[in-house]
N, C-alpha and C. Protein backbone atom coordinates (compact mmCIF):
# COMPACT_ATOMS: atom_id res chain seq x y z
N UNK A 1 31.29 2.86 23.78
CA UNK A 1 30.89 1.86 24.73
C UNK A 1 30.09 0.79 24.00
N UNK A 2 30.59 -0.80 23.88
CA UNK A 2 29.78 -1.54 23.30
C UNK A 2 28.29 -2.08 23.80
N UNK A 3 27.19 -2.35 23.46
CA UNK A 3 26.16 -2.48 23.82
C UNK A 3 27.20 -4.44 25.00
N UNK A 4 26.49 -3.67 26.03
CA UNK A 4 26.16 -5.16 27.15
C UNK A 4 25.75 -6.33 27.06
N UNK A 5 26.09 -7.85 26.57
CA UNK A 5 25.43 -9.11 26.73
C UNK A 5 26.14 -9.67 27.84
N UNK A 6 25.01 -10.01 28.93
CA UNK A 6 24.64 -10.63 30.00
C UNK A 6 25.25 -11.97 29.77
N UNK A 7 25.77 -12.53 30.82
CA UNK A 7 25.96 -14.59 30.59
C UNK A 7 24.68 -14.66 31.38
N UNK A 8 23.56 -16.19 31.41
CA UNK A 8 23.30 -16.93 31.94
C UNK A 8 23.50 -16.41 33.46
N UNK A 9 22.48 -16.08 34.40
CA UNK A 9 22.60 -16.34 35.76
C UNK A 9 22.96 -14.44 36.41
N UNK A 10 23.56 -14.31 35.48
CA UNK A 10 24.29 -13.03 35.67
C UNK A 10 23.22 -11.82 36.01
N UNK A 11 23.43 -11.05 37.06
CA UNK A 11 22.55 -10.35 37.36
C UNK A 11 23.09 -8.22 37.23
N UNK A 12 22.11 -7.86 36.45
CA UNK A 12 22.70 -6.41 36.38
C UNK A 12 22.50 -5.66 37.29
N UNK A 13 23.57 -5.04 37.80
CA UNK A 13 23.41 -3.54 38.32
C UNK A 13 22.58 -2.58 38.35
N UNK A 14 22.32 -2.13 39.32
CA UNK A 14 21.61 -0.64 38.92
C UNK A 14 22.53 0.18 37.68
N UNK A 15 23.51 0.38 37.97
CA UNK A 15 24.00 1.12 36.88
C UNK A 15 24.34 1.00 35.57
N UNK A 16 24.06 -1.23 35.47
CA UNK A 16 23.82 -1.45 34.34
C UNK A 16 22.99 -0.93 33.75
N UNK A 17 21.48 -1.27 34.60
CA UNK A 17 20.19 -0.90 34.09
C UNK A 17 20.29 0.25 33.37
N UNK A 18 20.31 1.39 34.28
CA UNK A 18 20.30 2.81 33.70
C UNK A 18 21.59 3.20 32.62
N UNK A 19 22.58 2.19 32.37
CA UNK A 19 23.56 2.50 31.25
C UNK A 19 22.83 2.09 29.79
N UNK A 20 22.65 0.58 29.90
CA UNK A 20 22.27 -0.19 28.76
C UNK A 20 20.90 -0.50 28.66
N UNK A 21 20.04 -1.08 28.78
CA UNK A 21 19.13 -0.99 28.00
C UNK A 21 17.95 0.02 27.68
N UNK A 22 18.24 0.93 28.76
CA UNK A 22 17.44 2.05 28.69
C UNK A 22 18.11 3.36 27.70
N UNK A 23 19.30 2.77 27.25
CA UNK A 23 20.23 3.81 26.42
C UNK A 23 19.75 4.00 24.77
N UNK A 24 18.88 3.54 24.38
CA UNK A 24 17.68 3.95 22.87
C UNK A 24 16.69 4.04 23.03
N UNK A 25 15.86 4.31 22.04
CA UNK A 25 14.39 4.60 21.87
C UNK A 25 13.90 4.39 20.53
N UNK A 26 13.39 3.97 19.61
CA UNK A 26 12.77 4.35 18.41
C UNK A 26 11.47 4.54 18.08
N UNK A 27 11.19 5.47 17.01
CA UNK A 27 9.48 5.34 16.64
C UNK A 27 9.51 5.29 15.05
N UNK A 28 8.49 4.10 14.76
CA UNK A 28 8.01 3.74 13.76
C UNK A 28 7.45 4.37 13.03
N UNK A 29 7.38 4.62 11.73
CA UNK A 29 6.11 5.70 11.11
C UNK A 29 4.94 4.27 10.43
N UNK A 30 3.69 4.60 11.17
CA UNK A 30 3.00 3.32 10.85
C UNK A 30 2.35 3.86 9.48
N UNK A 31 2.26 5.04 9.02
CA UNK A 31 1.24 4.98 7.71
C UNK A 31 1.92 6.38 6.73
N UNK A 32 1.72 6.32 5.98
CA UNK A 32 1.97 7.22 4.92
C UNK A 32 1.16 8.82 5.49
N UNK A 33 2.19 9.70 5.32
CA UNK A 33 1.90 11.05 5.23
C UNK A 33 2.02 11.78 4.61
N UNK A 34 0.81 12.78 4.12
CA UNK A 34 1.29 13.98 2.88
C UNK A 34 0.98 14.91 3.16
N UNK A 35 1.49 16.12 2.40
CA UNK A 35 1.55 17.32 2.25
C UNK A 35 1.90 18.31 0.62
N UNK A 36 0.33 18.88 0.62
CA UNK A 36 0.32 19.51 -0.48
C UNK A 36 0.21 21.13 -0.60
N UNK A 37 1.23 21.03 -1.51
CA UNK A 37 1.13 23.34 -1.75
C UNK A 37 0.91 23.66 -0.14
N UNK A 38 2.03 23.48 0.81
CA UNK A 38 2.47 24.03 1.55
C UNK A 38 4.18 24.36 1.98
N UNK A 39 4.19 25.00 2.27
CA UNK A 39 5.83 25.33 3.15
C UNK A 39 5.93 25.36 4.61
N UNK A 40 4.48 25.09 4.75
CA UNK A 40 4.83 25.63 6.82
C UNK A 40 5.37 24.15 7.12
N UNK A 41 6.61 24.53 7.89
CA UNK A 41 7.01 22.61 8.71
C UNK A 41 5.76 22.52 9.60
N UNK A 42 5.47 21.34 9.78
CA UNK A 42 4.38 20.58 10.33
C UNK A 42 5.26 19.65 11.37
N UNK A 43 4.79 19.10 12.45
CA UNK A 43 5.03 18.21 12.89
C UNK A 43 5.01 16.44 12.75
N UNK A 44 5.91 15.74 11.99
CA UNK A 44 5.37 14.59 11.75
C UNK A 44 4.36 14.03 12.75
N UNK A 45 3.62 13.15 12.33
CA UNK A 45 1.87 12.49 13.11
C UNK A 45 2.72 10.94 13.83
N UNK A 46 3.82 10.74 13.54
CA UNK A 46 4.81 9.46 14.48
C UNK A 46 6.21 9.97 14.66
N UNK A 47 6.92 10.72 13.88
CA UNK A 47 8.52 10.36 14.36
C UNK A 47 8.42 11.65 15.20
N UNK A 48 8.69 10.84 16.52
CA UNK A 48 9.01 12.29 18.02
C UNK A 48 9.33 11.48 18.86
N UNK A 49 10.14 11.72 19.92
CA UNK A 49 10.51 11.26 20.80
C UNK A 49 10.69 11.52 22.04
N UNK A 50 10.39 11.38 23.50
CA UNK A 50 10.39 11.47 25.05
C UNK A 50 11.93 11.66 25.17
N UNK A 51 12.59 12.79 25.56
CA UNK A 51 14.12 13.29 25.92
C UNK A 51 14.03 14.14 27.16
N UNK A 52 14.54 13.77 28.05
CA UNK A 52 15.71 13.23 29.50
C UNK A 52 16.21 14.97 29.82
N UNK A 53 15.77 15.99 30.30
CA UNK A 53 16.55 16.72 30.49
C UNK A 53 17.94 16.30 31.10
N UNK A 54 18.69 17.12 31.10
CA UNK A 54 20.33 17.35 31.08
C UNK A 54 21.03 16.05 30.39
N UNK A 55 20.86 15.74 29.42
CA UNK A 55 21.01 14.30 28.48
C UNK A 55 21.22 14.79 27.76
N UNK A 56 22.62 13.84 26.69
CA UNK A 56 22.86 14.16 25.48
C UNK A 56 22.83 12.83 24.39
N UNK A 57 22.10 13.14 23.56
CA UNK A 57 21.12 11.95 22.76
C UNK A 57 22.57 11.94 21.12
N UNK A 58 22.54 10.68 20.68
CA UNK A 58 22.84 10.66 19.20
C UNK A 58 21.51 10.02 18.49
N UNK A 59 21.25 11.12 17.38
CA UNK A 59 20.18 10.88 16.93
C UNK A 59 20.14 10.40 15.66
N UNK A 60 18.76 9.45 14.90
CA UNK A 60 19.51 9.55 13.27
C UNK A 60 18.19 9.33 12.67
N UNK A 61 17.92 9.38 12.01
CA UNK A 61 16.41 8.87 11.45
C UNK A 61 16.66 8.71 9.98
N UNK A 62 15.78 7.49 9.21
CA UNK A 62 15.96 6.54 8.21
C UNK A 62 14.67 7.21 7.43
N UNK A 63 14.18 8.62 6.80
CA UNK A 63 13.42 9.25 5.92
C UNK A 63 13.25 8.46 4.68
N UNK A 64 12.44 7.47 4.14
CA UNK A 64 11.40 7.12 2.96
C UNK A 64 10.82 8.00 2.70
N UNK A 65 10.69 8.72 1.20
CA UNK A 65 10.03 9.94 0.70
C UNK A 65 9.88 10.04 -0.52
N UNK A 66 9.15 11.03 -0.91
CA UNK A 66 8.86 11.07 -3.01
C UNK A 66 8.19 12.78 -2.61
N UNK A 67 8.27 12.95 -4.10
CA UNK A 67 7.40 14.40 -4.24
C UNK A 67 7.72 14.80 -5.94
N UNK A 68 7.69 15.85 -6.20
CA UNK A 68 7.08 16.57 -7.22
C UNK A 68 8.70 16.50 -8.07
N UNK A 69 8.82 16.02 -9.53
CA UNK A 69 10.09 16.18 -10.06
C UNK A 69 10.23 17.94 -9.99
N UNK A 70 11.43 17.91 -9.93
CA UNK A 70 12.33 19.49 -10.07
C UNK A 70 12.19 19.96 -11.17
N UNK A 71 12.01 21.11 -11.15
CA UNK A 71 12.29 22.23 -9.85
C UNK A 71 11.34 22.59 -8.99
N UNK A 72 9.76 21.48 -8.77
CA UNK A 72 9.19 22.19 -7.53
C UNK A 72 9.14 21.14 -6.69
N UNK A 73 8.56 21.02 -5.68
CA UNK A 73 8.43 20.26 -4.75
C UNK A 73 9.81 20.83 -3.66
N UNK A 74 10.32 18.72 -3.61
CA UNK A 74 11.73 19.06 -2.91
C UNK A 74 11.01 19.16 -1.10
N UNK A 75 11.38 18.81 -0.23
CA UNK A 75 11.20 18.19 1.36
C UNK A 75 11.81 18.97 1.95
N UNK A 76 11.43 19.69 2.97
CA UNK A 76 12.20 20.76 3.63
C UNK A 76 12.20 20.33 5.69
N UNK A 77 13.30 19.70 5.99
CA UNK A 77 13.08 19.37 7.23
C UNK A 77 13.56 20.41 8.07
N UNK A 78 13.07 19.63 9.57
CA UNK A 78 13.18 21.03 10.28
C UNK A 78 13.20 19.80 11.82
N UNK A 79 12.96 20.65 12.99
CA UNK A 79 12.92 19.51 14.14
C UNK A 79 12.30 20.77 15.72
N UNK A 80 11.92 20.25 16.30
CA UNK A 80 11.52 21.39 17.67
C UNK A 80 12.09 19.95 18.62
N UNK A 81 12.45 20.50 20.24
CA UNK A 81 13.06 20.22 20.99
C UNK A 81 12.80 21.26 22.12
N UNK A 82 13.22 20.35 23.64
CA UNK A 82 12.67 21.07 24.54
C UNK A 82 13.81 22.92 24.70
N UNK A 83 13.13 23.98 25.17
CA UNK A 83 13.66 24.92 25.32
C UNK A 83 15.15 24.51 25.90
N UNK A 84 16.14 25.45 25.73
CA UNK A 84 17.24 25.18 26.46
C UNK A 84 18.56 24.20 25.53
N UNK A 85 18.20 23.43 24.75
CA UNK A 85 18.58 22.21 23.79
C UNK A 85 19.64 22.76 23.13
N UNK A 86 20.58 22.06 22.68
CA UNK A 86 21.38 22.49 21.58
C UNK A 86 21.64 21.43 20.56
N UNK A 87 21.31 22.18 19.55
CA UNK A 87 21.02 20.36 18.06
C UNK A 87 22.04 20.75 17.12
N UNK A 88 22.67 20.08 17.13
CA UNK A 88 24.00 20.24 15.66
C UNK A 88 23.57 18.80 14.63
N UNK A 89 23.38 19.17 13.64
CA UNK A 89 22.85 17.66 12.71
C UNK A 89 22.80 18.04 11.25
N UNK A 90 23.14 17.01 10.49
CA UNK A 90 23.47 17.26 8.88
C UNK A 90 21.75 16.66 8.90
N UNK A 91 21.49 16.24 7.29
CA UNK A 91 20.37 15.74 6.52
C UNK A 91 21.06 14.80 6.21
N UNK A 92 22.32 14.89 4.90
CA UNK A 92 22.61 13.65 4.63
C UNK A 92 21.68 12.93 3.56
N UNK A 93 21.16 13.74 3.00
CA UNK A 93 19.98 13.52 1.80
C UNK A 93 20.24 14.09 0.09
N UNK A 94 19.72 13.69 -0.63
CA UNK A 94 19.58 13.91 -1.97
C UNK A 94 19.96 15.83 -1.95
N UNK A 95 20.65 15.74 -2.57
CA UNK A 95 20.33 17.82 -2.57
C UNK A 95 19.42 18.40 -3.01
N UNK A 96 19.26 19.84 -2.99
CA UNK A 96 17.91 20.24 -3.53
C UNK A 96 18.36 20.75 -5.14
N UNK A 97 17.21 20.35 -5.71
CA UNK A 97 17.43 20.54 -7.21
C UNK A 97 18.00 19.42 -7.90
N UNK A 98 18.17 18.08 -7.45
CA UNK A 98 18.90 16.77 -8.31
C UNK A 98 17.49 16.28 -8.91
N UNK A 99 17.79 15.53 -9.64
CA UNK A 99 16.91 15.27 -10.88
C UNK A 99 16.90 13.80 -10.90
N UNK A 100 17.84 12.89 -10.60
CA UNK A 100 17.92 11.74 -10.87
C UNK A 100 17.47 11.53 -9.02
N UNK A 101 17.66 10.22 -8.53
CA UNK A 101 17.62 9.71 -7.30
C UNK A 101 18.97 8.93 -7.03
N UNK A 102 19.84 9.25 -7.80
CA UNK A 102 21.48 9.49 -7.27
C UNK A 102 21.97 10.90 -7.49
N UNK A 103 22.46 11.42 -6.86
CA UNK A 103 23.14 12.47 -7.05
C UNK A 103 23.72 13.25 -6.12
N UNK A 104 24.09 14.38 -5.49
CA UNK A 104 25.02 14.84 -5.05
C UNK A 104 24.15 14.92 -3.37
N UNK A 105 24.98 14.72 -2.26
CA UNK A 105 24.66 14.46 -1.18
C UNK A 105 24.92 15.67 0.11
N UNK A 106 23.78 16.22 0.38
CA UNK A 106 23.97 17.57 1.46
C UNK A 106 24.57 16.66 2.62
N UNK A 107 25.76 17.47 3.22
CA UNK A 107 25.92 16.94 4.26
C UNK A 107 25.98 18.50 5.37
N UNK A 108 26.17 19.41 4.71
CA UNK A 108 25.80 20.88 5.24
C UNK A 108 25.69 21.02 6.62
N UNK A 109 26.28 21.33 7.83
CA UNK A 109 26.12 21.49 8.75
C UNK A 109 25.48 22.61 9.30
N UNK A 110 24.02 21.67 9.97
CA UNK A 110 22.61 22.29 10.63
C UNK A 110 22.48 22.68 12.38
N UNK A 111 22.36 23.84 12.51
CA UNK A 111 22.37 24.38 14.21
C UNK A 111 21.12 24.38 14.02
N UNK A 112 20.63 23.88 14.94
CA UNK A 112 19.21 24.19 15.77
C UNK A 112 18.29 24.12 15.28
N UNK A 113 17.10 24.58 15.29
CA UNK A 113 16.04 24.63 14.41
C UNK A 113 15.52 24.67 12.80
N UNK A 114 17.10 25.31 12.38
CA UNK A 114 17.08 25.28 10.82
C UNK A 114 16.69 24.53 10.26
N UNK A 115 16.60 24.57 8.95
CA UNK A 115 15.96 23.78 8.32
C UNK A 115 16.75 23.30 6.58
N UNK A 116 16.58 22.13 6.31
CA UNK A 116 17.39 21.69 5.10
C UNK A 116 16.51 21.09 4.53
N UNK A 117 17.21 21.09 2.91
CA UNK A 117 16.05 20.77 1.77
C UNK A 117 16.58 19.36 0.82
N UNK A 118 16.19 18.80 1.26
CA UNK A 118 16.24 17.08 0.64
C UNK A 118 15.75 17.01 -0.69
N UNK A 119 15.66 16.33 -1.67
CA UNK A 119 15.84 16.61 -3.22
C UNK A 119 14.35 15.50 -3.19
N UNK A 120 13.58 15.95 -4.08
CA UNK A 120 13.13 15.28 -4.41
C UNK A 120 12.79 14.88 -6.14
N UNK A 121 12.36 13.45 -6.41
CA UNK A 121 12.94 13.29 -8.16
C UNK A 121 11.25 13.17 -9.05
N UNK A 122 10.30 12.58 -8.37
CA UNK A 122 9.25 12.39 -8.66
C UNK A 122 8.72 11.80 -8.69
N UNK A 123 7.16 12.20 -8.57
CA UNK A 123 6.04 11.04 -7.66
C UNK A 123 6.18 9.65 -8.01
N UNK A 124 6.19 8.73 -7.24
CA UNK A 124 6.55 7.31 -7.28
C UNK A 124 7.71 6.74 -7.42
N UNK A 125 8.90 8.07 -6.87
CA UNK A 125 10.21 7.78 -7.09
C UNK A 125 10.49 8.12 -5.33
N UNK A 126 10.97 6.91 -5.05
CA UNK A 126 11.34 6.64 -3.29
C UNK A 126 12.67 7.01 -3.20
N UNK A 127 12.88 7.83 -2.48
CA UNK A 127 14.30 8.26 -2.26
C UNK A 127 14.75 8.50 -0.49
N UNK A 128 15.95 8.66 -0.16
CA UNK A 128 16.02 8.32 1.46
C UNK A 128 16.75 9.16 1.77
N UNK A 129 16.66 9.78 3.34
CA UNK A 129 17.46 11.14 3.87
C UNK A 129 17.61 9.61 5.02
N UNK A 130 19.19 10.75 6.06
CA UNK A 130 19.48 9.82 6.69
C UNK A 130 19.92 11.38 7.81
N UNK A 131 19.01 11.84 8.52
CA UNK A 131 19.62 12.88 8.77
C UNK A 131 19.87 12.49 10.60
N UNK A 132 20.81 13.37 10.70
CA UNK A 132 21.53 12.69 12.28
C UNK A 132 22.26 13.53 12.65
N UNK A 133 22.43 13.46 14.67
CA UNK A 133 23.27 14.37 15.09
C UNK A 133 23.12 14.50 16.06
N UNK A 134 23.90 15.33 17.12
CA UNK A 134 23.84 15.23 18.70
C UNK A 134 22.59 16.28 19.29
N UNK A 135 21.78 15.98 20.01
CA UNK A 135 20.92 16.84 20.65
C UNK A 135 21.62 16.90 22.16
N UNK A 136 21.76 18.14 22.62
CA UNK A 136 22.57 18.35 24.26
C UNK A 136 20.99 18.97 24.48
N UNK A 137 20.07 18.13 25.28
CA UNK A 137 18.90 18.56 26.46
C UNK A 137 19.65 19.33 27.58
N UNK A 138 19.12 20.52 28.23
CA UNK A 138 19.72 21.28 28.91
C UNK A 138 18.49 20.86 30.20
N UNK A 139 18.11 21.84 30.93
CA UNK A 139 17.16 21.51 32.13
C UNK A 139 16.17 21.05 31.66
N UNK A 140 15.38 21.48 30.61
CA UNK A 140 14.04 21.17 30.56
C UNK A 140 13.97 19.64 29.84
N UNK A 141 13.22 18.39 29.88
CA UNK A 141 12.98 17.25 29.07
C UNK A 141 11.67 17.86 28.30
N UNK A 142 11.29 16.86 27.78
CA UNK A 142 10.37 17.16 26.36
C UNK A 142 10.32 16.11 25.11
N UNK A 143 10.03 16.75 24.05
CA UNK A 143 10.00 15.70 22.75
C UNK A 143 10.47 16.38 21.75
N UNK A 144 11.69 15.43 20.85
CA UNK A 144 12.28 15.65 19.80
C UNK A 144 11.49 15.32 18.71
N UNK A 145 11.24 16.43 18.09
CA UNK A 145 10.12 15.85 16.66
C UNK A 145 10.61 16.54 15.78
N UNK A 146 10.32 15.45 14.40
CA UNK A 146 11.08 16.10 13.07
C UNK A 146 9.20 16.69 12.80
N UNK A 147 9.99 17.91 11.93
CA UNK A 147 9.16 18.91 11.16
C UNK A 147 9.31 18.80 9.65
N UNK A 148 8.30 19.18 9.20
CA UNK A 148 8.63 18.96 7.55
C UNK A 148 7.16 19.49 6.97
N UNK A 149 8.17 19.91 5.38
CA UNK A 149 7.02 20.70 4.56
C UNK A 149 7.69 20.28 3.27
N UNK A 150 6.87 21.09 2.45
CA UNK A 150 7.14 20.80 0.74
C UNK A 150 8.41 22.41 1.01
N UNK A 151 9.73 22.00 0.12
CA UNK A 151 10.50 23.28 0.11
C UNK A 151 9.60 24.38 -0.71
N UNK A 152 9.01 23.90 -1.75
CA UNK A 152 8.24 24.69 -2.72
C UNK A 152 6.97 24.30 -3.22
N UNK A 153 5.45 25.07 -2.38
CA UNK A 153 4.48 24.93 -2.85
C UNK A 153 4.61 23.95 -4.42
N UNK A 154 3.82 22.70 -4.11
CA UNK A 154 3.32 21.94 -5.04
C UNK A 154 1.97 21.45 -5.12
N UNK A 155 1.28 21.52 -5.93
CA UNK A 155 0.31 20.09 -6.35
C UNK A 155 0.58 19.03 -5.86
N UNK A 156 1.40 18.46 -6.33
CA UNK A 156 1.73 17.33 -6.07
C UNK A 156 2.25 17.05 -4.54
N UNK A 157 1.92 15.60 -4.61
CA UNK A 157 2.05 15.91 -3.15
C UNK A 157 3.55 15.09 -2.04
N UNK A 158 4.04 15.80 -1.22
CA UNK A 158 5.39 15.16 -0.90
C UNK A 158 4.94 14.58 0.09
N UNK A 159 5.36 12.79 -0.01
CA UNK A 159 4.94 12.11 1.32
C UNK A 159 5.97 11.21 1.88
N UNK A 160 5.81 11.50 3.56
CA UNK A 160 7.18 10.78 4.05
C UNK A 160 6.15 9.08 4.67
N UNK A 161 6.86 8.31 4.15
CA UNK A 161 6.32 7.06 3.99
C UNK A 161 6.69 6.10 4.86
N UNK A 162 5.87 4.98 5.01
CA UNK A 162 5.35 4.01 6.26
C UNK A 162 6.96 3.80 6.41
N UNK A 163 7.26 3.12 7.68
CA UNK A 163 8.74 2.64 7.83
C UNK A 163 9.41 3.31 7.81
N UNK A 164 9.81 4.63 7.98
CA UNK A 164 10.79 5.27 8.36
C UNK A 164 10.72 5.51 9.49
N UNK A 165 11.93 6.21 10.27
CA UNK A 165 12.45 5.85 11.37
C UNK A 165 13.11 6.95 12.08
N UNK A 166 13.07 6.84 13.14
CA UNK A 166 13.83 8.08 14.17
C UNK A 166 14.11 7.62 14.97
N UNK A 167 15.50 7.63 15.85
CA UNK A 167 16.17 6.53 16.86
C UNK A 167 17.08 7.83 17.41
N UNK A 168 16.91 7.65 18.44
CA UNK A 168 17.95 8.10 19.57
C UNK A 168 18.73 7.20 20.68
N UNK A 169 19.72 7.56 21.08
CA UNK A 169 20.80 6.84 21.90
C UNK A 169 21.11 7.58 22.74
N UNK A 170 21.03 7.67 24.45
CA UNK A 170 21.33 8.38 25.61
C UNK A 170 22.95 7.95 25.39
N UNK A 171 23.76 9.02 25.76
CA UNK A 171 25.13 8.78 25.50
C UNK A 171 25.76 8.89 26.89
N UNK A 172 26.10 8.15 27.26
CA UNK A 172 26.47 8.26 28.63
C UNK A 172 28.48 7.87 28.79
N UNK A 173 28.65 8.01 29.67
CA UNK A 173 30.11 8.11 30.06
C UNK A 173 30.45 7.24 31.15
C-alpha cells in the first residue's frame, strides 16, 4: 500500500486517518550508551516503542555501534514485547567474530526473544546492524524494546550510539 498524498482541499476519511498517518512510529536514540564486562541484555534507555494489541507491526531499526576488537566484546541483541506476541526478525549485522568492518553478514533467522550477536571490530570503529521483522501483537498492547549486552564480558566498552533508530509500521489491509 503506497503511503497517501492528499490534493489541496481534499478532506480524509476516518479510515484514511486510522490507515495512513497513524501507520509509523519512530524513536530517536538522543545520547550515547555503554556497557561494560557484562552479558545480561539490558533494555535500551530510548529505542522502545507503544504497540496496538491485535496489530501486526514491520519493524527495522538503524544500530550505530563499536566495542572491543575480536575475539572479545561483539553486541548481543535481544528485544521483549507484550505477552502473547510473535517476533520473527534477522539482525542483518556484521557477524560475530569479523575483524574488519566489512565482512560476512548474519542474516540468520530469529523467533522471539532470542538473541543474535553483531560483530564488533574496535573501539572507535562505527559499524551498523539493520535488524528487522514482523512483530504479530496478540491481545495484550505494550512496548517493543530492543535489549542488548556485550556477547562477551569486556573492559572495553560496547556502545550503541546517538542516532540510531527503531521504526515500526502498523500493517494494515
Amino acid at each position: 500500500m503506497p503511503i497517501k498524498t492528499w490534493s489541496s482541499g481534499e478532506r480524509p476519511s476516518a479510515a484514511d486517518l486510522n490507515r495512513y498517518p497513524l501507520q509509523q512510529a519512530f524513536r530517536l536514540k538522543t545520547a550515547d550508551e555503554s556497557v561494560t564486562s557484562s552479558i545480561t541484555l539490558q533494555d535500551d534507555n530510548h529505542l522502545f516503542l507503544s504497540v496496538a494489541a491485535n496489530t501486526d507491526y514491520w519493524v527495522q531499526g538503524h544500530l550505530i555501534y563499536e566495542g572491543a576488537a575480536n575475539p572479545s566484546g561483539d553486541l548481543q541483541l535481544g528485544w521483549s514485547y507484550p505477552s502473547g506476541a510473535a517476533w520473527t526478525w534477522v539482525s542483518d549485522a556484521l557477524g560475530t567474530g569479523e575483524t574488519a568492518s566489512t565482512g560476512i553478514i548474519s542474516r540468520t533467522r530469529q523467533v522471539g526473544s532470542g538473541s543474535s550477536s553483531p560483530g564488533t571490530v574496535g573501539a572507535g570503529v562505527l559499524v551498523v546492524a539493520v535488524p528487522k521483522g514482523v512483530l504479530r501483537v496478540g491481545s495484550s498492547s505494550g512496548f517493543l524494546k530492543l535489549r542488548w549486552a556485550q556477547l562477551a564480558s569486556s573492559g572495553t566498552p560496547t556502545i550503541v550510539k546517538t542516532g540510531s533508530l527503531l521504526t515500526i509500521r502498523r500493517l494494515t489491509t
